[in-house]
Protein backbone atom coordinates (compact mmCIF):
# COMPACT_ATOMS: atom_id res chain seq x y z
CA UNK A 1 -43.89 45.39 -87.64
CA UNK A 2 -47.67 46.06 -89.00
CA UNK A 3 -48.24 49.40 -88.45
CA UNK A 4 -51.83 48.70 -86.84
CA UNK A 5 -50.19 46.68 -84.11
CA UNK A 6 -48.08 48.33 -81.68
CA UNK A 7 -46.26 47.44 -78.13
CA UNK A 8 -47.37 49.22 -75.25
CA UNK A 9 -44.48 51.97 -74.68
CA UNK A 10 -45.31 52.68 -78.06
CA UNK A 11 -48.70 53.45 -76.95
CA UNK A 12 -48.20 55.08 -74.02
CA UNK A 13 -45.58 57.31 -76.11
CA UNK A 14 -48.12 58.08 -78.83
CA UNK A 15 -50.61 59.04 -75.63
CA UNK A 16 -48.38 60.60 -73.31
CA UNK A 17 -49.30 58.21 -70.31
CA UNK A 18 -47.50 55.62 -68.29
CA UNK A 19 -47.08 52.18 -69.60
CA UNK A 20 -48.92 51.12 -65.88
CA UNK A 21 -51.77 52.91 -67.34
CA UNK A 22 -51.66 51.10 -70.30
CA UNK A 23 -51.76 48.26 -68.67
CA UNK A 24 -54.52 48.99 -66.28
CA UNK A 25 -56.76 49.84 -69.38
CA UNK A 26 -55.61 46.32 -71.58
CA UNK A 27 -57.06 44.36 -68.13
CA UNK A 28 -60.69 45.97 -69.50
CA UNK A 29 -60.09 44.45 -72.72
CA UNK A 30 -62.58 41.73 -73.80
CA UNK A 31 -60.81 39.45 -75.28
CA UNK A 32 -57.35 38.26 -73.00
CA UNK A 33 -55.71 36.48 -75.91
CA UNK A 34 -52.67 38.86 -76.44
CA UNK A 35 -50.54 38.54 -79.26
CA UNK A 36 -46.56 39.56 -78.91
CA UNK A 37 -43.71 40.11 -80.97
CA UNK A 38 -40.33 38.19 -81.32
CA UNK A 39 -38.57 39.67 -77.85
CA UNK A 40 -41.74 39.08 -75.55
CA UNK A 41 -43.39 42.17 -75.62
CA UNK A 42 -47.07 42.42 -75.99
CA UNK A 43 -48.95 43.68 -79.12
CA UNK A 44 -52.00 45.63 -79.21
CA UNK A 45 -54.32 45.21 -82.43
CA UNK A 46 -56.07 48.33 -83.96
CA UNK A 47 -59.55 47.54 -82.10
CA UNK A 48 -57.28 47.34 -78.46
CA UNK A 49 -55.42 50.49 -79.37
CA UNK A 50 -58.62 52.82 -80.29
CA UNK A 51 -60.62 50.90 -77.03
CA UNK A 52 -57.85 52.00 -74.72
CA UNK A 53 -57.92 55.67 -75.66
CA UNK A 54 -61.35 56.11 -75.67
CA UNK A 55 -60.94 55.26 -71.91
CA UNK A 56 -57.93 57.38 -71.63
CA UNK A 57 -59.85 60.57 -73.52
CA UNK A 58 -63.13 59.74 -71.18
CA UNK A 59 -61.05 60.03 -68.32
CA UNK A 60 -58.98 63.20 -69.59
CA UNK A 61 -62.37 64.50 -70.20
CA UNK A 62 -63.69 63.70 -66.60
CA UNK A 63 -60.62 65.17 -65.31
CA UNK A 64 -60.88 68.37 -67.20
CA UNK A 65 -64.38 69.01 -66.27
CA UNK A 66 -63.63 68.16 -62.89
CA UNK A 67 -60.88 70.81 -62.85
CA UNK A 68 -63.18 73.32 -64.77
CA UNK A 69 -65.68 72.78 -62.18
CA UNK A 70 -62.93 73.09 -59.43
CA UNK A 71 -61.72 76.07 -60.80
CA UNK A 72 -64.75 77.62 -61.01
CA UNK A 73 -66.13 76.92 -57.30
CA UNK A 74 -62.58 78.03 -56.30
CA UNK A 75 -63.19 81.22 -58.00
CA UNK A 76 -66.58 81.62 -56.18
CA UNK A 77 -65.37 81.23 -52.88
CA UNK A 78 -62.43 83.24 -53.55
CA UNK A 79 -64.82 86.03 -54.88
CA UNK A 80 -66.95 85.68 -52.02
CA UNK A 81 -63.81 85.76 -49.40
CA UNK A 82 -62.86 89.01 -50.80
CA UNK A 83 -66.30 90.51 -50.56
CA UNK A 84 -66.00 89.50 -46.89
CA UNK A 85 -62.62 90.76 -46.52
CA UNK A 86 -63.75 93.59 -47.85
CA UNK A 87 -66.54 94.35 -45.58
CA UNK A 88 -64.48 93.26 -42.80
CA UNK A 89 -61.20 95.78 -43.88
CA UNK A 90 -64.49 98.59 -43.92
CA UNK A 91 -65.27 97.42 -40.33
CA UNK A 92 -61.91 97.15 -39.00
CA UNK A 93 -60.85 100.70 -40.52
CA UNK A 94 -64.01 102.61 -38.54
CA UNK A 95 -62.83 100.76 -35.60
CA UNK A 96 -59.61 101.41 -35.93
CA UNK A 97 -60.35 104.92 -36.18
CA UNK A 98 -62.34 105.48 -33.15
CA UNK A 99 -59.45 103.11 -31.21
CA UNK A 100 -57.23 105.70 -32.70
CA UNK A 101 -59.10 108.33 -31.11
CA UNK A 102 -59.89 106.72 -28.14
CA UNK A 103 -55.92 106.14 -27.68
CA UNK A 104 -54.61 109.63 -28.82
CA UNK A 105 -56.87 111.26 -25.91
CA UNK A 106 -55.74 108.53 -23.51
CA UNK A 107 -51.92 109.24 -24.85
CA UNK A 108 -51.77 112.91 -24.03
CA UNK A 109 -53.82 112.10 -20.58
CA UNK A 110 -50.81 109.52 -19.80
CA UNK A 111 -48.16 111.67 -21.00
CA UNK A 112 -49.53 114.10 -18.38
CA UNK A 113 -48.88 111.67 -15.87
CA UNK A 114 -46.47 110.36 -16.75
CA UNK A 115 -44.03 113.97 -17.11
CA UNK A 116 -45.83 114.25 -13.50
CA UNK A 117 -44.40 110.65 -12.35
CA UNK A 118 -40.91 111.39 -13.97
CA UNK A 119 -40.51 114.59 -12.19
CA UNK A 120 -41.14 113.12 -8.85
CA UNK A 121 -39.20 110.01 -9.59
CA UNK A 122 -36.21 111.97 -10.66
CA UNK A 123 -36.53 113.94 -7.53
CA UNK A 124 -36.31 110.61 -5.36
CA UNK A 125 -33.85 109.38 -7.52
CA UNK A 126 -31.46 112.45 -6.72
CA UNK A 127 -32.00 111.72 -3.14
CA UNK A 128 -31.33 107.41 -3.34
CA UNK A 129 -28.32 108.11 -5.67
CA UNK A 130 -27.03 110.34 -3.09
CA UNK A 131 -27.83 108.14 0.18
CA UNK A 132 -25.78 105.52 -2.15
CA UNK A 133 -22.63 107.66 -2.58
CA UNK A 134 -22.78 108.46 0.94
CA UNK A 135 -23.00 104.02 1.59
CA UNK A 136 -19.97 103.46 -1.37
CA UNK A 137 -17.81 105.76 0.26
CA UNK A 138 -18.03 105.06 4.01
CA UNK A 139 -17.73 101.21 2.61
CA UNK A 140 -14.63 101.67 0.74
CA UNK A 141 -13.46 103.54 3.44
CA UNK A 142 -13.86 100.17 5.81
CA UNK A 143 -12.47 97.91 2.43
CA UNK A 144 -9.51 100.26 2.53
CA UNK A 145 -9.05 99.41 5.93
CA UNK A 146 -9.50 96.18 5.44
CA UNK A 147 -7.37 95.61 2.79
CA UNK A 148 -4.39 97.19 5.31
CA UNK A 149 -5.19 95.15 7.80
CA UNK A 150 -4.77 91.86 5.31
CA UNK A 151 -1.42 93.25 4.03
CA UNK A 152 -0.24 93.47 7.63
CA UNK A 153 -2.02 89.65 8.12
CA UNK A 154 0.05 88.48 5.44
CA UNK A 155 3.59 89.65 6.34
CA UNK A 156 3.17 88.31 9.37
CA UNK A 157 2.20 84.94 7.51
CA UNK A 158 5.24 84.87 5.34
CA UNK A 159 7.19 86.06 8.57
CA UNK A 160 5.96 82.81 10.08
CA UNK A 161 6.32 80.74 7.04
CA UNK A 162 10.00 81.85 6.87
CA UNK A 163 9.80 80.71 10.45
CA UNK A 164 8.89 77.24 9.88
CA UNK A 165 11.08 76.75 6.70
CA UNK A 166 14.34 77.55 9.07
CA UNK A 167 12.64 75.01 11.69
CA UNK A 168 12.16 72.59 8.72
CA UNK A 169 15.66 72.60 7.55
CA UNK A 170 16.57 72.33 11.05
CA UNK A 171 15.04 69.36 11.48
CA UNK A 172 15.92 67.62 8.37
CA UNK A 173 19.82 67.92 9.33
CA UNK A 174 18.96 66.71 12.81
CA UNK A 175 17.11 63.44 10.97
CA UNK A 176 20.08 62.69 8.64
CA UNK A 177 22.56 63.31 11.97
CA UNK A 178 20.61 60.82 13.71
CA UNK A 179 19.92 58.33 10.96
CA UNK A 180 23.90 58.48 10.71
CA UNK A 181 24.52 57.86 14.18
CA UNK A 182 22.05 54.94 14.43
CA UNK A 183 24.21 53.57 11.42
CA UNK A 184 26.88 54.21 13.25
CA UNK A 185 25.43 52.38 16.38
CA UNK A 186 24.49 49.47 14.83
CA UNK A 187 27.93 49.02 12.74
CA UNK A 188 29.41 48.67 16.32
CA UNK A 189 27.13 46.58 18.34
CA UNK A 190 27.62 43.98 14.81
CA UNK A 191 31.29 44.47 16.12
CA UNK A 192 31.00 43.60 19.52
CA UNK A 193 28.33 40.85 18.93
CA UNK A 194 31.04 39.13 16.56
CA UNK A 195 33.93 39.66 19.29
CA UNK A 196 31.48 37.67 21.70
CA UNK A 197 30.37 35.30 19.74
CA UNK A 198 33.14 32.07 20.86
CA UNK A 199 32.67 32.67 24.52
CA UNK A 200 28.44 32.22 24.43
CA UNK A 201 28.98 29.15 21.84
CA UNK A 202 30.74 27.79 24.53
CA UNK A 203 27.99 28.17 27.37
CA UNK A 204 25.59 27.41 25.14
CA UNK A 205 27.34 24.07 24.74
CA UNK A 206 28.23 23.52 28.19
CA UNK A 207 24.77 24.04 29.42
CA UNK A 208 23.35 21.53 27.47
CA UNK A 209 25.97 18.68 28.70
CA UNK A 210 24.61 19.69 32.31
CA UNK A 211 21.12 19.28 31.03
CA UNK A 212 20.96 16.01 29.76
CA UNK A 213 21.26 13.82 33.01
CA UNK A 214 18.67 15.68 34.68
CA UNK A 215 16.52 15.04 30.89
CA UNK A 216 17.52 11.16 31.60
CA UNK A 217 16.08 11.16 35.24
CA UNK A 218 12.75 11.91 33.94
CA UNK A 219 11.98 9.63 31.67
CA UNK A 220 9.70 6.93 32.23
């Protein structure tokens, strides 16, 4: 390949840019005949090569001046915020000062007040926490009673529970005697209904030779 022609990822190599930015600059190119080599890829001539990095060095150049003029408004402002902060860390030290003040005196006039207030409160406290012994121990006095009167409560429950598990077995043998007579009971009347059982065939049959005359007499 001529060395005055190249592709452009060689370009963009040689530059340090994208190939998209290479190929944002060759749409500025004047002429839009492009020549390209045996795989496809597009060729840039000498002229196209030095035309696209003038653009890209006008536009490094903008950039750096923009960031030199950036950095130097940055710098003013940030010169100008410490001044401020300065004169503001001045201000906020003398005021801090005379807060300081202002709370130390009103420190030692509350710790006054407030030994005063602890002394008294203590004092009522001694009194409360002994109305409250005197409460805890007439009311576990009445629990304790409580509590005996429960344990008597439930003896007599399990007393009665003992009570009603007799009863219960009680009646559950007089169910099964019963259910075992009612067998019983029915085994025989099956007995005697068989050992009857000829005799009302035979009424049965001489009733209905009776019945049929007077069935005759009534028809139309």
């Amino acid at each position: 390949m001529s060395e005055n022609l190249k592709t452009i990822k060689e370009l963009a190599d040689e530059l340090g840019i994208t190939k998209q930015t290479v190929q944002y600059h060759i749409k500025n190119l004047p002429s839009k005949i492009r020549k390209k080599n045996s795989r496809g890829a597009i060729l840039l001539t000498k002229e196209e090569q030095n035309f696209i990095k003038s653009r890209v060095n006008k536009q490094s150049d903008r950039e750096q001046s923009d960031r030199e003029q950036s950095d130097r408004e940055q710098s003013d402002r940030e010169q100008s915020d410490r001044e401020q902060s300065d004169r503001e860390q001045s201000d906020r030290e003398q005021s801090d000062r005379e807060q300081s003040d202002r709370e130390q005196s009103d420190r030692e006039q509350s710790d006054r007040e407030q030994s005063d207030r602890e002394q008294s409160d203590r004092e009522q406290s001694d009194r409360e926490q002994s109305d409250r012994e005197q409460f805890y121990l007439e009311k576990i006095k009445i629990q304790e009673e409580q509590i005996e009167d429960f344990k008597e409560q439930r003896i007599e429950l399990r007393e009665q529970v003992k009570h009603l598990g007799v009863l219960l077995d009680q009646q559950q043998r007089l169910a099964l005697q019963d259910k075992k007579l009612l067998e019983e009971y029915k085994s025989e009347i099956n007995e005697l209904k068989s050992l009857k059982m000829p005799q009302e065939i035979k009424k049965r049959i001489n009733r209905r030779k009776k019945s049929k005359p007077l069935k005759s007499k009534w028809k139309p």
